[in-house]
C-alpha atoms as a PDB file:
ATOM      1  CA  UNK A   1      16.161 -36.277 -31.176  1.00  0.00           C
ATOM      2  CA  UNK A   2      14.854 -33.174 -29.906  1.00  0.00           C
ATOM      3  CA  UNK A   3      14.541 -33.310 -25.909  1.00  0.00           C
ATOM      4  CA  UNK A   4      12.807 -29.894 -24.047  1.00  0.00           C
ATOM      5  CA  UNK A   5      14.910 -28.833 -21.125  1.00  0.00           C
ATOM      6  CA  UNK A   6      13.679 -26.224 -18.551  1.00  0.00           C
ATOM      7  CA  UNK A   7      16.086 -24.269 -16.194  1.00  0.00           C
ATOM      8  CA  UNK A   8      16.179 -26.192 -12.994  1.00  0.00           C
ATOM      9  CA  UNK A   9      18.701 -23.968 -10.678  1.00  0.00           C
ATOM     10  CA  UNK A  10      21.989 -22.029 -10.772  1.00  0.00           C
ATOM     11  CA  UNK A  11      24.440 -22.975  -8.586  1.00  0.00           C
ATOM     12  CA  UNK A  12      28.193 -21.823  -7.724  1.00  0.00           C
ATOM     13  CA  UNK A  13      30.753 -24.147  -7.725  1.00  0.00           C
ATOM     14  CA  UNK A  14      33.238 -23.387  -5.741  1.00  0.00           C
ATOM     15  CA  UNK A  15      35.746 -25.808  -6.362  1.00  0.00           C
ATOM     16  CA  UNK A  16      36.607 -24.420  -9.824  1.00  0.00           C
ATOM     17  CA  UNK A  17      34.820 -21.149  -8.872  1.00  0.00           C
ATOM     18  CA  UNK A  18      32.630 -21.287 -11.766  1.00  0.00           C
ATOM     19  CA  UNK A  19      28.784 -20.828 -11.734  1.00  0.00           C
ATOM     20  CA  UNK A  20      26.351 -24.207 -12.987  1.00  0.00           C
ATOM     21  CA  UNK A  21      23.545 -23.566 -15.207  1.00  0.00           C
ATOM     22  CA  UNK A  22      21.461 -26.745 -14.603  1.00  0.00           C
ATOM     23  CA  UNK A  23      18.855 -28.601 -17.254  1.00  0.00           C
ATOM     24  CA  UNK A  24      16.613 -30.526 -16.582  1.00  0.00           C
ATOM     25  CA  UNK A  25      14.336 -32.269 -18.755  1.00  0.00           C
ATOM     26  CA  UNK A  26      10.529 -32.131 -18.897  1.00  0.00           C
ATOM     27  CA  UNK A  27      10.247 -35.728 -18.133  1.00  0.00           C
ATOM     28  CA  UNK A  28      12.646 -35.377 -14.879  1.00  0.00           C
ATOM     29  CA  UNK A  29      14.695 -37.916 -15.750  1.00  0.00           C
ATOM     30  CA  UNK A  30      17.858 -36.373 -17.150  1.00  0.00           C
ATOM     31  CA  UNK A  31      19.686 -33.243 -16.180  1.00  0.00           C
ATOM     32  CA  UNK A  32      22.295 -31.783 -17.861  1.00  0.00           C
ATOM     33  CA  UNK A  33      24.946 -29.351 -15.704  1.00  0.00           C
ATOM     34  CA  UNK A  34      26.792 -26.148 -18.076  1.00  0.00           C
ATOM     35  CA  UNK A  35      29.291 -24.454 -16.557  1.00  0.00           C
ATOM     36  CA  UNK A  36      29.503 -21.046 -17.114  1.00  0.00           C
ATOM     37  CA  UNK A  37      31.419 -17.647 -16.185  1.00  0.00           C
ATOM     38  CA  UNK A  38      30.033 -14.786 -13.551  1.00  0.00           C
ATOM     39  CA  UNK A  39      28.839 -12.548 -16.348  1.00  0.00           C
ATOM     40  CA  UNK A  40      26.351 -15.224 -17.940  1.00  0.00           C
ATOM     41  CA  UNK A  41      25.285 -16.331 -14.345  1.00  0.00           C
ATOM     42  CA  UNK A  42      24.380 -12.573 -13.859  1.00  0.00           C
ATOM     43  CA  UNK A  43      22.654 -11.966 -16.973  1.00  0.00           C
ATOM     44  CA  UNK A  44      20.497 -15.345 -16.263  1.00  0.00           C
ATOM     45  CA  UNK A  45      19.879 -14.717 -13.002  1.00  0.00           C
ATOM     46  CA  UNK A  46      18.561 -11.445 -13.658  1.00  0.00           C
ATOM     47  CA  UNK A  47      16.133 -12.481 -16.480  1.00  0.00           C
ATOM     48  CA  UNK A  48      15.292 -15.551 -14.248  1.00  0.00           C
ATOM     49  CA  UNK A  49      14.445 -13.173 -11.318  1.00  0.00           C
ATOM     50  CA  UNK A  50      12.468 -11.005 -13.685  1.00  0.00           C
ATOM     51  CA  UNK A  51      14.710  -7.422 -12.659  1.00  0.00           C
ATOM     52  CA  UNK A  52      13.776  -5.030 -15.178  1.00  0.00           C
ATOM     53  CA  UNK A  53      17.291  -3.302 -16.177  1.00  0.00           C
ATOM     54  CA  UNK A  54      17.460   0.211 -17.521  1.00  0.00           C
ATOM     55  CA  UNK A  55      18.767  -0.912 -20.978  1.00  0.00           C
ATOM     56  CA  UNK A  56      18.135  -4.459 -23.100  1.00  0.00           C
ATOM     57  CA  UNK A  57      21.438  -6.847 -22.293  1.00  0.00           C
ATOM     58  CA  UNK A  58      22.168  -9.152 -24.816  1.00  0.00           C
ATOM     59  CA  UNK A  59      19.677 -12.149 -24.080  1.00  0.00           C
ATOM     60  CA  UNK A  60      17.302  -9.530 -24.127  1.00  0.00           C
ATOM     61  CA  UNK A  61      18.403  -8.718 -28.037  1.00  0.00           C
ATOM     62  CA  UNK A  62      18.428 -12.206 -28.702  1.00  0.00           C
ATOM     63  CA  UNK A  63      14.868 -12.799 -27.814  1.00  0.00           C
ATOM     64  CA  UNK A  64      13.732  -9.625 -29.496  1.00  0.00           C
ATOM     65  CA  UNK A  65      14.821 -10.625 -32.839  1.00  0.00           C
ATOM     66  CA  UNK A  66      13.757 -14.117 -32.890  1.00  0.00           C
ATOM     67  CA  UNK A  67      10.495 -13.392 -31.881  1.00  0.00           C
END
């Protein structure tokens, strides 16, 4: 089963001092927390905040050659 999931928030979690990624579904029912290190958090909260960077970072490489 293939469920859509849209970025819902990135949070910090102090406790293990790890950042959150959290998915949520399209249907709002289910979300699903990934925790993740500082560099990732970065990366996605740059391309979340739309900050234009003066070279392509890796997500941005991604992206480019699936599309």
């Amino acid at each position: 089963m293939v469920v859509q999931m849209n970025v819902e928030g990135l949070l910090f979690d102090p406790r293990s001092s790890m950042y959150i990624l959290l998915l949520k579904d399209s249907d709002g029912t289910a979300t699903l927390p990934i925790w993740i290190g500082k560099p990732e958090a970065d990366s996605i909260a740059l391309a979340l905040g739309r900050v234009a960077t003066p070279r392509p970072l890796t997500h941005d490489l991604i992206k480019n050659v699936i599309n």
